[in-house]
PDB file of N, CA and C in Angstrom:
ATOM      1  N   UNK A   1      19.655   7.873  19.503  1.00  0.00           N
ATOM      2  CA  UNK A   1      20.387   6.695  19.092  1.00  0.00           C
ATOM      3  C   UNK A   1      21.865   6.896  19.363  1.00  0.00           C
ATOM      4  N   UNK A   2      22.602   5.819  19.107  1.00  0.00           N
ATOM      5  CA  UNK A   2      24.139   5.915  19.832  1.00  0.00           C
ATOM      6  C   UNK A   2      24.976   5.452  18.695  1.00  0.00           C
ATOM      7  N   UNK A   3      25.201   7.006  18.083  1.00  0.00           N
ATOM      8  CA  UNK A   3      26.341   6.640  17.037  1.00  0.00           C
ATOM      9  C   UNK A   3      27.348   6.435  16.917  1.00  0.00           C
ATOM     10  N   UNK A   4      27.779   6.504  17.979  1.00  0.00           N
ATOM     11  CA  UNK A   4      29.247   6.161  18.705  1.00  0.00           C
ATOM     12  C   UNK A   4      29.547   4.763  18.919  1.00  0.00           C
ATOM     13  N   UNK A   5      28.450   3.941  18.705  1.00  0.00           N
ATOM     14  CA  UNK A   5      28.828   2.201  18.508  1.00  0.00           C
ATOM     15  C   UNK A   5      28.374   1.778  17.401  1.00  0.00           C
ATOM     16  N   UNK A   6      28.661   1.793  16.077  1.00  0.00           N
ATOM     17  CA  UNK A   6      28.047   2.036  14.851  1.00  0.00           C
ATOM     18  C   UNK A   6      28.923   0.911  14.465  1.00  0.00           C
ATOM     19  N   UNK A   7      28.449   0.322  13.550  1.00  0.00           N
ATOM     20  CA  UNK A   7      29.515  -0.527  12.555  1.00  0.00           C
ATOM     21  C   UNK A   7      29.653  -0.417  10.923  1.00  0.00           C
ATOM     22  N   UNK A   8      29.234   1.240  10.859  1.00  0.00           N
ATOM     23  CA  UNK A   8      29.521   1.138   9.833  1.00  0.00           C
ATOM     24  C   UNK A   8      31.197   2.003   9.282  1.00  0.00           C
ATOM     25  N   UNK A   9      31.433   1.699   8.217  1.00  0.00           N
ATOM     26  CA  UNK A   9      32.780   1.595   7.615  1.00  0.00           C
ATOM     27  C   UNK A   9      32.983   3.381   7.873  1.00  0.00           C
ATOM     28  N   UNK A  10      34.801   2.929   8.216  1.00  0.00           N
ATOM     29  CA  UNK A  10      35.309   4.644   8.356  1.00  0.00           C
ATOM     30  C   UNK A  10      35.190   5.257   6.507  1.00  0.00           C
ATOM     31  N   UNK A  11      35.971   4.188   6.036  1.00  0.00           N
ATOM     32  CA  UNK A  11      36.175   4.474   4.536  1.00  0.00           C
ATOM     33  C   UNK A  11      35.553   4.300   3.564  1.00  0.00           C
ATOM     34  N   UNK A  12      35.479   4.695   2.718  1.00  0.00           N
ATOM     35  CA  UNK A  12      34.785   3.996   1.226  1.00  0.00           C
ATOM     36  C   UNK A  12      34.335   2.935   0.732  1.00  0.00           C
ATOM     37  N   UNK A  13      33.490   2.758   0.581  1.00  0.00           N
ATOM     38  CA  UNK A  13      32.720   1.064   0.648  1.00  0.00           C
ATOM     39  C   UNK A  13      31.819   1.276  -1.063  1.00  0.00           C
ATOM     40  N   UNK A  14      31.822   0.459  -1.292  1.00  0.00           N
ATOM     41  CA  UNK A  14      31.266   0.120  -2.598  1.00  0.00           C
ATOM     42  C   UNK A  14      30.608  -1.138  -2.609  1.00  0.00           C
ATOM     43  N   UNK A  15      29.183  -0.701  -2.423  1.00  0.00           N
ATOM     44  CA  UNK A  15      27.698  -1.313  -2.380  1.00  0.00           C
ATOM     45  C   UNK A  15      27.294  -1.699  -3.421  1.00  0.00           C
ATOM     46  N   UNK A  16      26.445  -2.928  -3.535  1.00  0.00           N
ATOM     47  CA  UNK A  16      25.808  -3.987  -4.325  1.00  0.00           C
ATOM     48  C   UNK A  16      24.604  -2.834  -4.649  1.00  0.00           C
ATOM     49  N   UNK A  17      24.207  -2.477  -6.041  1.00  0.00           N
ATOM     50  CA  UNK A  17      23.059  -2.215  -6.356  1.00  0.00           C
ATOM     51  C   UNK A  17      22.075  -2.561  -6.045  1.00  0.00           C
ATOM     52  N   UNK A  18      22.075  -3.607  -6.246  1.00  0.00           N
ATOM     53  CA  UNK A  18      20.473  -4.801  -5.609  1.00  0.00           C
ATOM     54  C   UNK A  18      20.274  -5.088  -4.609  1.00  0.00           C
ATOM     55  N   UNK A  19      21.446  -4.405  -3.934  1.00  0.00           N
ATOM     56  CA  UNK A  19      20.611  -4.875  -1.874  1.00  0.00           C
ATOM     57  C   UNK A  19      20.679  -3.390  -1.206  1.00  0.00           C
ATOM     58  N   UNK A  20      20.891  -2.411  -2.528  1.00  0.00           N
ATOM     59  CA  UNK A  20      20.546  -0.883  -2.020  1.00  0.00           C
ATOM     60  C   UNK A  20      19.110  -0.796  -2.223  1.00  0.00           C
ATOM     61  N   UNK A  21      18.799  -0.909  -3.073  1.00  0.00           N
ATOM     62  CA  UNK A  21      17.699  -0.913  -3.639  1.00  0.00           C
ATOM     63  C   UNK A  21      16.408  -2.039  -3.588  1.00  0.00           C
ATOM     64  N   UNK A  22      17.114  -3.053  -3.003  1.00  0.00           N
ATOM     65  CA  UNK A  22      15.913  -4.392  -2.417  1.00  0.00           C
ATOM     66  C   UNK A  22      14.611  -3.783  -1.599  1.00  0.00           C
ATOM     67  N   UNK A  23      14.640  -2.908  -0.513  1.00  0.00           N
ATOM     68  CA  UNK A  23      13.548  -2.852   0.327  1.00  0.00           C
ATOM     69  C   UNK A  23      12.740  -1.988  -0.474  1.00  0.00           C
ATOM     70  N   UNK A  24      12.873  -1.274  -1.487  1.00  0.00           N
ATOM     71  CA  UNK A  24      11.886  -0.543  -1.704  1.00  0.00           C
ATOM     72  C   UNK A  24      11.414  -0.216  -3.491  1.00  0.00           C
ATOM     73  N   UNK A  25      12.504  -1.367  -4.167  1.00  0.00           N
ATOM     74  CA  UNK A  25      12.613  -2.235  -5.481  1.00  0.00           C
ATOM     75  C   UNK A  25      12.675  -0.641  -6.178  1.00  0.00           C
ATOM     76  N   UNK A  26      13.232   0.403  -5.718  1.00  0.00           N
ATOM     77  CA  UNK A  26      13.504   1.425  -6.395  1.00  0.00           C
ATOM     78  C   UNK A  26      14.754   2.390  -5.838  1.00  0.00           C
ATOM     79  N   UNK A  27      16.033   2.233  -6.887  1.00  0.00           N
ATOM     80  CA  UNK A  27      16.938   3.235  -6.110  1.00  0.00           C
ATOM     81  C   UNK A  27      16.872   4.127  -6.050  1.00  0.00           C
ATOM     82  N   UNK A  28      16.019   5.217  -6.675  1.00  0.00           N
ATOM     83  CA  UNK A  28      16.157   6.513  -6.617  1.00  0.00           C
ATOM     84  C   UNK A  28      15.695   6.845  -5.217  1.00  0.00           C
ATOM     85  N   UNK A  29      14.486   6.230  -4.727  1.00  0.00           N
ATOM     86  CA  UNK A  29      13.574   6.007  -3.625  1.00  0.00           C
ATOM     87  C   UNK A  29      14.393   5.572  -2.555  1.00  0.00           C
ATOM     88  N   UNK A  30      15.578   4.625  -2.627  1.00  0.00           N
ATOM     89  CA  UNK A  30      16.357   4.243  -1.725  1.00  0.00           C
ATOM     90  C   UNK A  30      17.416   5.652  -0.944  1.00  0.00           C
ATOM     91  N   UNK A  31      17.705   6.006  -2.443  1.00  0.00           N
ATOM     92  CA  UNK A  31      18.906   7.160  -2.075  1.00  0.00           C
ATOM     93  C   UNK A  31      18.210   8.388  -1.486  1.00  0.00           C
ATOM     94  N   UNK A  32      17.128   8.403  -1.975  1.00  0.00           N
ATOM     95  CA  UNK A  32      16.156   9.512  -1.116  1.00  0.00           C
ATOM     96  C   UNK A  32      15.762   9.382   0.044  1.00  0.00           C
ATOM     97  N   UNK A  33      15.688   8.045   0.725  1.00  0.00           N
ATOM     98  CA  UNK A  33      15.712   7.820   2.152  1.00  0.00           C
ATOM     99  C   UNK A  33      16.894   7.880   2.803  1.00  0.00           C
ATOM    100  N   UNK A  34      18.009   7.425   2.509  1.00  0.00           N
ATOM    101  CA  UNK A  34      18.962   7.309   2.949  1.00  0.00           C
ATOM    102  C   UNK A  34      19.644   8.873   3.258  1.00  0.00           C
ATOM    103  N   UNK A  35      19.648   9.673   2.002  1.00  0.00           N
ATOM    104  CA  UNK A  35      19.890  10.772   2.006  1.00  0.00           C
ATOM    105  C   UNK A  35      19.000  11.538   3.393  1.00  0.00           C
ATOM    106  N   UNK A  36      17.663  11.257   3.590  1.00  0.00           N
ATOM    107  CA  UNK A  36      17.064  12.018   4.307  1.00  0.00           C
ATOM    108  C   UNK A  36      17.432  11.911   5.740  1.00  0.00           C
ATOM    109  N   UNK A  37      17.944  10.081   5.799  1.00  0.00           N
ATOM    110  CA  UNK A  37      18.240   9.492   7.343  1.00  0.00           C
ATOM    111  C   UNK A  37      19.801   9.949   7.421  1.00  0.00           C
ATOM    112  N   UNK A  38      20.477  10.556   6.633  1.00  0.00           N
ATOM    113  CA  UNK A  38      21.910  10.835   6.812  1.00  0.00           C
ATOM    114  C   UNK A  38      21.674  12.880   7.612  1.00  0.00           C
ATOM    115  N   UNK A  39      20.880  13.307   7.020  1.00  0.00           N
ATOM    116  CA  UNK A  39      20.749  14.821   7.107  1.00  0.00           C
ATOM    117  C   UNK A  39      20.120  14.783   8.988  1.00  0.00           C
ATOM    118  N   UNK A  40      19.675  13.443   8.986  1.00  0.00           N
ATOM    119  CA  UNK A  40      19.124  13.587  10.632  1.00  0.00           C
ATOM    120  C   UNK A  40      19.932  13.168  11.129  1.00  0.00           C
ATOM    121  N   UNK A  41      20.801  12.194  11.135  1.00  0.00           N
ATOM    122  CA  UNK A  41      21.899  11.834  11.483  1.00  0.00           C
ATOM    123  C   UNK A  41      22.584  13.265  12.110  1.00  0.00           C
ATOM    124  N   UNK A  42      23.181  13.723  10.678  1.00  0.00           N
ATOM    125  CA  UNK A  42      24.101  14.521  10.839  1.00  0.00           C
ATOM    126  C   UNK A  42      24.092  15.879  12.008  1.00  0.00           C
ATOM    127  N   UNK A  43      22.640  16.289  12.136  1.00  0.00           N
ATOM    128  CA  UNK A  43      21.951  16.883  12.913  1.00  0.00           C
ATOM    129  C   UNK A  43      22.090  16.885  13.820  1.00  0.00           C
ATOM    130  N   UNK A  44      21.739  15.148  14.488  1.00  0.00           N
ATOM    131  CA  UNK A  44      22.284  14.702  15.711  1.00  0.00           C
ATOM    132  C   UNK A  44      23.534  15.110  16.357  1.00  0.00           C
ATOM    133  N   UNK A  45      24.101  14.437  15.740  1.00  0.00           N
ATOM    134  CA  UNK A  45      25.655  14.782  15.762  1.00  0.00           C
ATOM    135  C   UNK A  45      26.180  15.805  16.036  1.00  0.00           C
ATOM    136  N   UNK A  46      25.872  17.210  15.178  1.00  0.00           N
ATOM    137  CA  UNK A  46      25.898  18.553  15.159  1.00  0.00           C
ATOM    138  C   UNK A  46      25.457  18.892  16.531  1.00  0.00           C
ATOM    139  N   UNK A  47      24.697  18.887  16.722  1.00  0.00           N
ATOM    140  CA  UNK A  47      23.832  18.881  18.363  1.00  0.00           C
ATOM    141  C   UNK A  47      24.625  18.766  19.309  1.00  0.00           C
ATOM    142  N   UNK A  48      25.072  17.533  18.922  1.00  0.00           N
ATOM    143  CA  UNK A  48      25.939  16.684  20.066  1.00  0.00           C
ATOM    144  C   UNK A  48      27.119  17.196  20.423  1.00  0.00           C
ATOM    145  N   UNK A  49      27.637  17.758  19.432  1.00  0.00           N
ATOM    146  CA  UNK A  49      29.141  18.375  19.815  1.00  0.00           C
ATOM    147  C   UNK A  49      28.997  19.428  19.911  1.00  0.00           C
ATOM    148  N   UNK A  50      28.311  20.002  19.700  1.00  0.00           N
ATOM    149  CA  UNK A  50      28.140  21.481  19.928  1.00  0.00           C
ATOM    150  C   UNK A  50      27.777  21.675  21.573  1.00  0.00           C
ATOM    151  N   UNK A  51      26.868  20.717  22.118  1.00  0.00           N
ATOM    152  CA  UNK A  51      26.544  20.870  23.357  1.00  0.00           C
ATOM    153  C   UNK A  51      28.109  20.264  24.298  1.00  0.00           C
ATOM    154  N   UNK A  52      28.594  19.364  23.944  1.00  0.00           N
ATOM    155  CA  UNK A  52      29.619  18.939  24.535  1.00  0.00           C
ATOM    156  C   UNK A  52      31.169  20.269  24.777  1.00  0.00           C
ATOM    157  N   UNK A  53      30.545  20.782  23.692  1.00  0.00           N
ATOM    158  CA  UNK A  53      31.673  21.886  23.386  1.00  0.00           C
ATOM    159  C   UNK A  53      31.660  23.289  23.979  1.00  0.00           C
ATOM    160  N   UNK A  54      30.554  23.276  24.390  1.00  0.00           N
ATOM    161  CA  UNK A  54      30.182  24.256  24.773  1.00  0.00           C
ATOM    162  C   UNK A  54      30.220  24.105  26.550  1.00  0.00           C
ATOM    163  N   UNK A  55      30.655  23.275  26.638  1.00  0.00           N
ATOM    164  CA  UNK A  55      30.868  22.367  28.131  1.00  0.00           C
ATOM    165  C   UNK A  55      32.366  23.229  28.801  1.00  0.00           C
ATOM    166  N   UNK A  56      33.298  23.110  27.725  1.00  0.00           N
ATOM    167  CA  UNK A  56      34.608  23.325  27.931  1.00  0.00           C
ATOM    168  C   UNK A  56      34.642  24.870  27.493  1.00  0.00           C
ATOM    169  N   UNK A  57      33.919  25.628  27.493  1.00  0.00           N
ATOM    170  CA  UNK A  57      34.098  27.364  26.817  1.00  0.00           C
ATOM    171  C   UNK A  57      34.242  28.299  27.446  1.00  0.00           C
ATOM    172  N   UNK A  58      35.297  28.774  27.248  1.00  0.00           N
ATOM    173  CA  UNK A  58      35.406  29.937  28.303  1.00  0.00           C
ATOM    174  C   UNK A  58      35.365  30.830  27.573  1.00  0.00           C
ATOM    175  N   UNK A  59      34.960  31.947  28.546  1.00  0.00           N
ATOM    176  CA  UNK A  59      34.722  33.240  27.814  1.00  0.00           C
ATOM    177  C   UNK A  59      35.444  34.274  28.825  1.00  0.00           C
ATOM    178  N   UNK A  60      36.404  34.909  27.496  1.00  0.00           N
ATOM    179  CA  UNK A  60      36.981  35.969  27.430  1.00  0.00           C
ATOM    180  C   UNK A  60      36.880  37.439  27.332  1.00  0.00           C
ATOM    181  N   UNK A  61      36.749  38.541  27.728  1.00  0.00           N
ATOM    182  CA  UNK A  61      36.509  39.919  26.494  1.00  0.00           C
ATOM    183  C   UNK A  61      37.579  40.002  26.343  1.00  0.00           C
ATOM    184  N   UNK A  62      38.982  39.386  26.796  1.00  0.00           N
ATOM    185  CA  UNK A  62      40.363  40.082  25.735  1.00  0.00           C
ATOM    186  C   UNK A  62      40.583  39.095  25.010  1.00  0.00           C
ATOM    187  N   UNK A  63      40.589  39.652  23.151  1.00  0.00           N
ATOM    188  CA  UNK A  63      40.873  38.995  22.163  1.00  0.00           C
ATOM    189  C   UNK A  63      42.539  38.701  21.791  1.00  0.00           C
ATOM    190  N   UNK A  64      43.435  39.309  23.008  1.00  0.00           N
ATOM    191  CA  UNK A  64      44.292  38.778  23.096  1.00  0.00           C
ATOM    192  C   UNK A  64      45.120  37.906  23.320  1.00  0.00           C
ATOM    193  N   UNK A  65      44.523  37.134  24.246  1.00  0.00           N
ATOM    194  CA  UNK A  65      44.215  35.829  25.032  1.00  0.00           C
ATOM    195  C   UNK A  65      43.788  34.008  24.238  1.00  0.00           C
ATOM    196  N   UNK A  66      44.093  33.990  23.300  1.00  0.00           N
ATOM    197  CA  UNK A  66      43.967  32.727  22.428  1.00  0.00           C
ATOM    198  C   UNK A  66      44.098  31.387  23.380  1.00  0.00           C
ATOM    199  N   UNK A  67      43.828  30.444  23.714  1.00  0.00           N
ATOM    200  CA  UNK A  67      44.258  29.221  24.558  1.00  0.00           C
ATOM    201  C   UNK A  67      43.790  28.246  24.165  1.00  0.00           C
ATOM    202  N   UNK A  68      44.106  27.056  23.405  1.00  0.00           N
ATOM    203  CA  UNK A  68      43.441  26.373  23.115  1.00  0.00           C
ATOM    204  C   UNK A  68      43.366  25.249  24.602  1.00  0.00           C
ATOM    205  N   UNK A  69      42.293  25.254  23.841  1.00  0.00           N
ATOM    206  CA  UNK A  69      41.732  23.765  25.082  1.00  0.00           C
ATOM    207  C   UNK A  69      41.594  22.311  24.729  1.00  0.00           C
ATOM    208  N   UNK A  70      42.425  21.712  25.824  1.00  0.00           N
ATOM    209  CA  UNK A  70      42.591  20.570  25.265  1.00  0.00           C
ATOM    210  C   UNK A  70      41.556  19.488  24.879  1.00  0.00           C
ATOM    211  N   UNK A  71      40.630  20.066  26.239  1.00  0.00           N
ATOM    212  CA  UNK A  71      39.207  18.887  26.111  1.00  0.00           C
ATOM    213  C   UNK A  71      38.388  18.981  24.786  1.00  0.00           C
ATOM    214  N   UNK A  72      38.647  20.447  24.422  1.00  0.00           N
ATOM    215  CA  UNK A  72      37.528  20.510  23.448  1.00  0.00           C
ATOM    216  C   UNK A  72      38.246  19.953  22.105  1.00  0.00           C
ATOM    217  N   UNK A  73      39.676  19.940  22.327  1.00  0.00           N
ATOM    218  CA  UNK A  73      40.335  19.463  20.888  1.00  0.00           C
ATOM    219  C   UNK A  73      39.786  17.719  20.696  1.00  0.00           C
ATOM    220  N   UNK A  74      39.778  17.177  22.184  1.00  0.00           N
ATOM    221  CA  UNK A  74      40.088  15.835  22.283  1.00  0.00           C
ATOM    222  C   UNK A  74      38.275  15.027  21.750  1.00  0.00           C
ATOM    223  N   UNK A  75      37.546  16.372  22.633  1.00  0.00           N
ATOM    224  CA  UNK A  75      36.275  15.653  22.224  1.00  0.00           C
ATOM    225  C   UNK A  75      36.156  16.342  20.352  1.00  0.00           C
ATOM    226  N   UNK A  76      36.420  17.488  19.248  1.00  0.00           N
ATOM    227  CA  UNK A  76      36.154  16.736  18.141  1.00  0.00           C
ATOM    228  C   UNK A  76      37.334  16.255  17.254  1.00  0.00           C
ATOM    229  N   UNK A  77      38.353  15.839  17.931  1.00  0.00           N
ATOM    230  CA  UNK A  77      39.111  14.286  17.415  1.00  0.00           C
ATOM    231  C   UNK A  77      37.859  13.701  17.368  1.00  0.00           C
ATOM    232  N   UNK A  78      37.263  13.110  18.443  1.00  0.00           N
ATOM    233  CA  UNK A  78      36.649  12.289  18.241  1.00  0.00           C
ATOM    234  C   UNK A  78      35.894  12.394  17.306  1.00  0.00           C
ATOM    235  N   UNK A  79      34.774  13.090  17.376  1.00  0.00           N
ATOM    236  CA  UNK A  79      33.751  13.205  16.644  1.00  0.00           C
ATOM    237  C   UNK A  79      34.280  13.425  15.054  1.00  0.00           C
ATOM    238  N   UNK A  80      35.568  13.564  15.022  1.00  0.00           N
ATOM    239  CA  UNK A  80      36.449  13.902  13.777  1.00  0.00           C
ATOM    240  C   UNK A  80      36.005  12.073  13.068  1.00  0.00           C
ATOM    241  N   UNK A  81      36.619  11.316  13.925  1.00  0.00           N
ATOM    242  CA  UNK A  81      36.906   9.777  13.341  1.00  0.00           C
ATOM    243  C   UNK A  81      35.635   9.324  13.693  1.00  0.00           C
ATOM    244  N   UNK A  82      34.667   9.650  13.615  1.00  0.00           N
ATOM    245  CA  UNK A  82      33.506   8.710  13.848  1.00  0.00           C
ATOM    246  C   UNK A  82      33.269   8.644  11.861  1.00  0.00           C
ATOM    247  N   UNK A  83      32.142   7.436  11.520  1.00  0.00           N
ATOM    248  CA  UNK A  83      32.541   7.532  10.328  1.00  0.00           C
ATOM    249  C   UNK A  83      31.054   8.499   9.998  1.00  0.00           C
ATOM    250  N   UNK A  84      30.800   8.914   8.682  1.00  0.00           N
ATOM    251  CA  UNK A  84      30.210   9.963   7.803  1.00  0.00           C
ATOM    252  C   UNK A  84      28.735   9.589   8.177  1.00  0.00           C
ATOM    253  N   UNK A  85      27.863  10.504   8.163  1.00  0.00           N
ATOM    254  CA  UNK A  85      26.242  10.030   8.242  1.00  0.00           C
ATOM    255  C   UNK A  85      26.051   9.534   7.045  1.00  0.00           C
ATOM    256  N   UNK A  86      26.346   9.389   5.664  1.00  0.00           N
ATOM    257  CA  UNK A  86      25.971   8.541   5.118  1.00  0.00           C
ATOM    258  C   UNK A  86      25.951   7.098   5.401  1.00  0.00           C
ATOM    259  N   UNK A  87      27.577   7.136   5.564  1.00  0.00           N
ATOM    260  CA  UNK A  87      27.593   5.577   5.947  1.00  0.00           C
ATOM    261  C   UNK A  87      27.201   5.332   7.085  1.00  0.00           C
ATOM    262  N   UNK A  88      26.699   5.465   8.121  1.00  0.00           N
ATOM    263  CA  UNK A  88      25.580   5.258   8.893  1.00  0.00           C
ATOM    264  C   UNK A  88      24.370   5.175   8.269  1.00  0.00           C
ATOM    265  N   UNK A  89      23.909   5.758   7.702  1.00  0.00           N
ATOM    266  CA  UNK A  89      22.571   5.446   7.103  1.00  0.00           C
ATOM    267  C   UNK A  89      22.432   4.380   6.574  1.00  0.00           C
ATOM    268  N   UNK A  90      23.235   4.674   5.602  1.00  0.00           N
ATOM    269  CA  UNK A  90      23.529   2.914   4.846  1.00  0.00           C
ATOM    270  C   UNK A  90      23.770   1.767   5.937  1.00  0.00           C
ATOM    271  N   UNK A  91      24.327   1.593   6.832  1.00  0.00           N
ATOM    272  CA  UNK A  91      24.730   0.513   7.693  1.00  0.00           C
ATOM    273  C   UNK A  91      23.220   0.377   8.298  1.00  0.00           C
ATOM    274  N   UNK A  92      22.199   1.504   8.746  1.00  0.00           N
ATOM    275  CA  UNK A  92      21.086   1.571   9.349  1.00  0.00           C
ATOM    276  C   UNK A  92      20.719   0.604   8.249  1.00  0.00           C
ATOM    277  N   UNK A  93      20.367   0.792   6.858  1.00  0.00           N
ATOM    278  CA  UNK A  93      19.488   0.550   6.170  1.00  0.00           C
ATOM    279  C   UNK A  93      19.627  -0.916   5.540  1.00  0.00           C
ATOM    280  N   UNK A  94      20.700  -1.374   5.627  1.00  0.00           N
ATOM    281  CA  UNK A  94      21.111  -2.855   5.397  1.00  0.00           C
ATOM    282  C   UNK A  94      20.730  -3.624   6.498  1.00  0.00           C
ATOM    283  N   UNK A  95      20.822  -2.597   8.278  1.00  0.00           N
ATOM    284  CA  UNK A  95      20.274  -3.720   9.215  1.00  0.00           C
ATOM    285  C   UNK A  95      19.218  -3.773   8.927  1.00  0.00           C
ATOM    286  N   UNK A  96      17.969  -2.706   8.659  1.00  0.00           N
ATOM    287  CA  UNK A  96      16.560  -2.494   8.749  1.00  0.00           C
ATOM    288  C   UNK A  96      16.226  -2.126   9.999  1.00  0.00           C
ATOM    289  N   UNK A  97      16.856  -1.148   9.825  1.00  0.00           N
ATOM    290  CA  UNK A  97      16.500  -0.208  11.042  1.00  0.00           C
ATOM    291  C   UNK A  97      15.770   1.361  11.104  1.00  0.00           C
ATOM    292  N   UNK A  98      15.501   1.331   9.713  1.00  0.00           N
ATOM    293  CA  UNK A  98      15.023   3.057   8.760  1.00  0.00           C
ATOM    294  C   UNK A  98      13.970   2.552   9.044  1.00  0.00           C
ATOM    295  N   UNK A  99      12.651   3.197   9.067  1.00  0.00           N
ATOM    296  CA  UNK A  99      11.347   2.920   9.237  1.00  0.00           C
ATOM    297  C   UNK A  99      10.861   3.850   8.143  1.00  0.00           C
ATOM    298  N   UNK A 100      10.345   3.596   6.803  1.00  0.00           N
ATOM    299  CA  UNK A 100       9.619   4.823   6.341  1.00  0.00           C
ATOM    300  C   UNK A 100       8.555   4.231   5.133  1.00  0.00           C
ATOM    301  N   UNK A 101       7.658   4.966   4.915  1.00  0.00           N
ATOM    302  CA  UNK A 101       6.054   4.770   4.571  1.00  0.00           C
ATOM    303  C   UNK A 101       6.093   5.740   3.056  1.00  0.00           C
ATOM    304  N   UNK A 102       5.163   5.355   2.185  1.00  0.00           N
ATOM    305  CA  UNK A 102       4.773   6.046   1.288  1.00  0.00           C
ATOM    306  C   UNK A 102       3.438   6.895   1.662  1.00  0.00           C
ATOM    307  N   UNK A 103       3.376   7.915   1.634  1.00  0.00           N
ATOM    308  CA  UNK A 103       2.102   8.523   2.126  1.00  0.00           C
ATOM    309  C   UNK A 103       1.097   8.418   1.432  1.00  0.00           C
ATOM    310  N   UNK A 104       1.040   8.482   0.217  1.00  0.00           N
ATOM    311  CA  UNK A 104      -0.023   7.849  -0.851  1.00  0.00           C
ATOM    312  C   UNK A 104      -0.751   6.341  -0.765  1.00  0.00           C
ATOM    313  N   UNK A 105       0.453   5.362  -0.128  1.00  0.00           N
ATOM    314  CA  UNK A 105       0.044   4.547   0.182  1.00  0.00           C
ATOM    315  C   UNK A 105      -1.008   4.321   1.781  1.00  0.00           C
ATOM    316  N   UNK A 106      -0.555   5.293   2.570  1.00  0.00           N
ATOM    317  CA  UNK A 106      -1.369   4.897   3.870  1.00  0.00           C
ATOM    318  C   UNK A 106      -2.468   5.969   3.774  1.00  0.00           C
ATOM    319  N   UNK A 107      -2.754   6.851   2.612  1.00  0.00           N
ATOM    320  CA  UNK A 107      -4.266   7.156   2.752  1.00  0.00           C
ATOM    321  C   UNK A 107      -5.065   6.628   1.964  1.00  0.00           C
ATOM    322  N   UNK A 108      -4.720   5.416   1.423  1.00  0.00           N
ATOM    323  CA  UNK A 108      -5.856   4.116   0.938  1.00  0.00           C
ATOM    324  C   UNK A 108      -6.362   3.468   2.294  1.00  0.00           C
TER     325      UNK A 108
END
């Protein structure tokens, strides 16, 4: 997925109880999905810059030699201002874009 065109909020947002909790008429159940779709999120992400970063790495054996690099500063700026996997999750979960099942329920 492409979290890099996201619309959800850089900052602090303060959510309606009742439309956190609408799809699944239980918040604890809500925050437990959300929580779970933020940890994959974040994953992603982690992944992502790490491989990007590892793009720009040079390797040294003299520890004398410090240099910073600009590309790698510039790519996590970025990834600096992208906003939090929570609030992605949450923005996922208001579009209806989370997909998730009770397992108790699908072995009836």
């Amino acid at each position: 997925m492409d979290y890099k065109n996201t619309n959800a909020p850089v900052t602090t947002v303060t959510y309606d109880r009742n439309k956190v909790e609408a799809p699944t008429e239980n918040l604890y159940e809500a925050i437990s999905i959300l929580a779970k779709r933020a940890q994959q999120i974040n994953g992603d992400l982690k992944t992502e810059l790490i491989e990007k970063l590892e793009e720009f790495a040079t390797y040294t054996d003299s520890l004398d030699e410090v240099f910073e690099n600009k590309e790698q500063i510039e790519v996590s700026r970025f990834y600096e201002k992208l906003p939090k996997p929570t609030a992605m999750a949450i923005q996922e979960w208001f579009e209806e874009k989370i997909y998730y099942r009770k397992p108790e329920e699908s072995n009836e």
